[in-house]
C-alpha atoms as a PDB file:
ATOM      1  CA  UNK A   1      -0.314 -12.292  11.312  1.00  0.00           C
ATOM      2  CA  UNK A   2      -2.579 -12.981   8.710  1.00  0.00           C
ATOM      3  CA  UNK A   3       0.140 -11.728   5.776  1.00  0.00           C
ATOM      4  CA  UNK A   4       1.212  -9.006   3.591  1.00  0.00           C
ATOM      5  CA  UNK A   5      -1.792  -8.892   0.834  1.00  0.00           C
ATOM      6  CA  UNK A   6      -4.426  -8.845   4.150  1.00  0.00           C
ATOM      7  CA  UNK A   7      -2.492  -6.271   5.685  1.00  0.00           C
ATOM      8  CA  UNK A   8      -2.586  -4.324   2.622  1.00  0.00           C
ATOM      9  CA  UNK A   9      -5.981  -4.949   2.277  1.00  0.00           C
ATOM     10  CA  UNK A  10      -7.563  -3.941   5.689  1.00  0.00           C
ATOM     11  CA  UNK A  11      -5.325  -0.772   6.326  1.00  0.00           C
ATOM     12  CA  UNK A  12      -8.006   1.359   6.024  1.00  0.00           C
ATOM     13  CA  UNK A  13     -10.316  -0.702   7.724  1.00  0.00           C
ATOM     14  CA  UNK A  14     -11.909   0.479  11.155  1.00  0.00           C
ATOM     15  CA  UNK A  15      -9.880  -1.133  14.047  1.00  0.00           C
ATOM     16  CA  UNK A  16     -12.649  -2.938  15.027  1.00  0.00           C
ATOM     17  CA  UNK A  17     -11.950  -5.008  11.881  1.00  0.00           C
ATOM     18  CA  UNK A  18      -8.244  -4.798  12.358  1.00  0.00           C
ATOM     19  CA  UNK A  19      -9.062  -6.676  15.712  1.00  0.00           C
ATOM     20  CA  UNK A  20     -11.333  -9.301  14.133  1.00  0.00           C
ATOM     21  CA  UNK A  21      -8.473 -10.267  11.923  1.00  0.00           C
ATOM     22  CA  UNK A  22      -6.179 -10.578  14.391  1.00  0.00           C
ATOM     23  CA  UNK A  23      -8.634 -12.605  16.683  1.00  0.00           C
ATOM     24  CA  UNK A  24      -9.682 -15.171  14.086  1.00  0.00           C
ATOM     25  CA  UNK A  25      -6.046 -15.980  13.042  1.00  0.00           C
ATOM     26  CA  UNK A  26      -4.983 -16.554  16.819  1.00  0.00           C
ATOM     27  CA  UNK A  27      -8.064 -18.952  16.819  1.00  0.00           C
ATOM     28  CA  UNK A  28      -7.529 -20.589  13.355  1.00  0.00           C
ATOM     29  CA  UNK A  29     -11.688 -19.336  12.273  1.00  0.00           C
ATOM     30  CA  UNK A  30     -13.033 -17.885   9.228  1.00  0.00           C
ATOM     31  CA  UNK A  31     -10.670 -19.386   6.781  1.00  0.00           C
ATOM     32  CA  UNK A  32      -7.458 -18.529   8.398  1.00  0.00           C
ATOM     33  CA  UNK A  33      -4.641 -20.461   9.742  1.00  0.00           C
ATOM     34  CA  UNK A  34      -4.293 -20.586  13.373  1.00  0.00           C
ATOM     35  CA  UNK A  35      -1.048 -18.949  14.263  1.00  0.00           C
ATOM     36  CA  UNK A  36       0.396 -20.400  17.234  1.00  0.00           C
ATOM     37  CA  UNK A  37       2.514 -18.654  20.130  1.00  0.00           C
ATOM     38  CA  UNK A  38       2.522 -15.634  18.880  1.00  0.00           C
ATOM     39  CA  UNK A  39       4.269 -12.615  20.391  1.00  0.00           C
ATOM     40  CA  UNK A  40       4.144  -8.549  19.303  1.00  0.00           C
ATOM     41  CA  UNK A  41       7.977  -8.331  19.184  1.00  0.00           C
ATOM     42  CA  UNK A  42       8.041  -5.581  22.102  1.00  0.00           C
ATOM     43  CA  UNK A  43       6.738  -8.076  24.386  1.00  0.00           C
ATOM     44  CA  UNK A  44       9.079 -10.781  23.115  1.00  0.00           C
ATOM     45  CA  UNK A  45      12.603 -11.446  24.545  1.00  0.00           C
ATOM     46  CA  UNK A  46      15.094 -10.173  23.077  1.00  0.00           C
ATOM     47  CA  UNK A  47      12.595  -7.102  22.632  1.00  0.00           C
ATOM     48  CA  UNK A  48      12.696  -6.118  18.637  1.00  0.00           C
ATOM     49  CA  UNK A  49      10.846  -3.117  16.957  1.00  0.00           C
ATOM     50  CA  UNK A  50       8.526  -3.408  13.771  1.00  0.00           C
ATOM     51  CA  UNK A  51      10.959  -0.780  11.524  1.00  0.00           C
ATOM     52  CA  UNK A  52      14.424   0.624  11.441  1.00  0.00           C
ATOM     53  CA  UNK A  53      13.604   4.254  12.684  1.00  0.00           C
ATOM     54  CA  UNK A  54      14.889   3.814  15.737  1.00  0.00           C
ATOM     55  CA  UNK A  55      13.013   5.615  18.633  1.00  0.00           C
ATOM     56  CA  UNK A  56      11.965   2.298  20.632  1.00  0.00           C
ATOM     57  CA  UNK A  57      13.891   2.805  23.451  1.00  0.00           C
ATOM     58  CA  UNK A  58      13.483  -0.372  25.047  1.00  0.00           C
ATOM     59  CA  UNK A  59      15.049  -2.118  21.180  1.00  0.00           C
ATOM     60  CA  UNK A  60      17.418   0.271  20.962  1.00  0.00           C
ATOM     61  CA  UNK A  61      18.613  -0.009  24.335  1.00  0.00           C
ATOM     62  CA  UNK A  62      18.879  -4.361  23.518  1.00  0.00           C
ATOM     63  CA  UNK A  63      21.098  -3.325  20.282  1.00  0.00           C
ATOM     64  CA  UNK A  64      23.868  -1.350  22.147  1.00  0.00           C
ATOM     65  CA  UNK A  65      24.331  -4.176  25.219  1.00  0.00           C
ATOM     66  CA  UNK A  66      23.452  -7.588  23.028  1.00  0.00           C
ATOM     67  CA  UNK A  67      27.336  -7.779  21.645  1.00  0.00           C
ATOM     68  CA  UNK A  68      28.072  -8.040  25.679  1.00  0.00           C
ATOM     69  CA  UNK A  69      26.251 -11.589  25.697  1.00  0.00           C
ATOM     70  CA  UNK A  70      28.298 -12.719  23.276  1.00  0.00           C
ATOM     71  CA  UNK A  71      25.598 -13.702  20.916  1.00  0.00           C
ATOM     72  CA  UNK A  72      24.081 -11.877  17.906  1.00  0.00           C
END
């Protein structure tokens, strides 16, 4: 949410931090733009993962019936 370079900044931060990020871009404070409707792509529809392991069920299941709507 907040980008890249913070990501790769705060990796090794405690979760507790992690979480403060995330809070204070969904609220637009401490400097950081407010990210609007924002969705963790497993909760989104169509469902997507975050790599291309594979091993997300639920994704992988979308990607073998999505050609049968027609639609990519």
């Amino acid at each position: 949410m907040a980008g890249q370079q913070s990501a790769n900044a705060n990796v090794a931060e405690k979760v507790k931090t992690q979480k403060s990020i995330i809070r204070a871009c969904l609220k637009g404070e401490g400097g950081r733009e407010k990210v609007e409707n924002w969705l963790p792509r497993w909760m989104a529809f169509p469902v997507a993962a975050y790599t291309n392991r594979g091993g997300f069920e639920t994704a992988d299941t979308w990607a073998r019936v999505q050609p049968l709507f027609g639609r990519t």
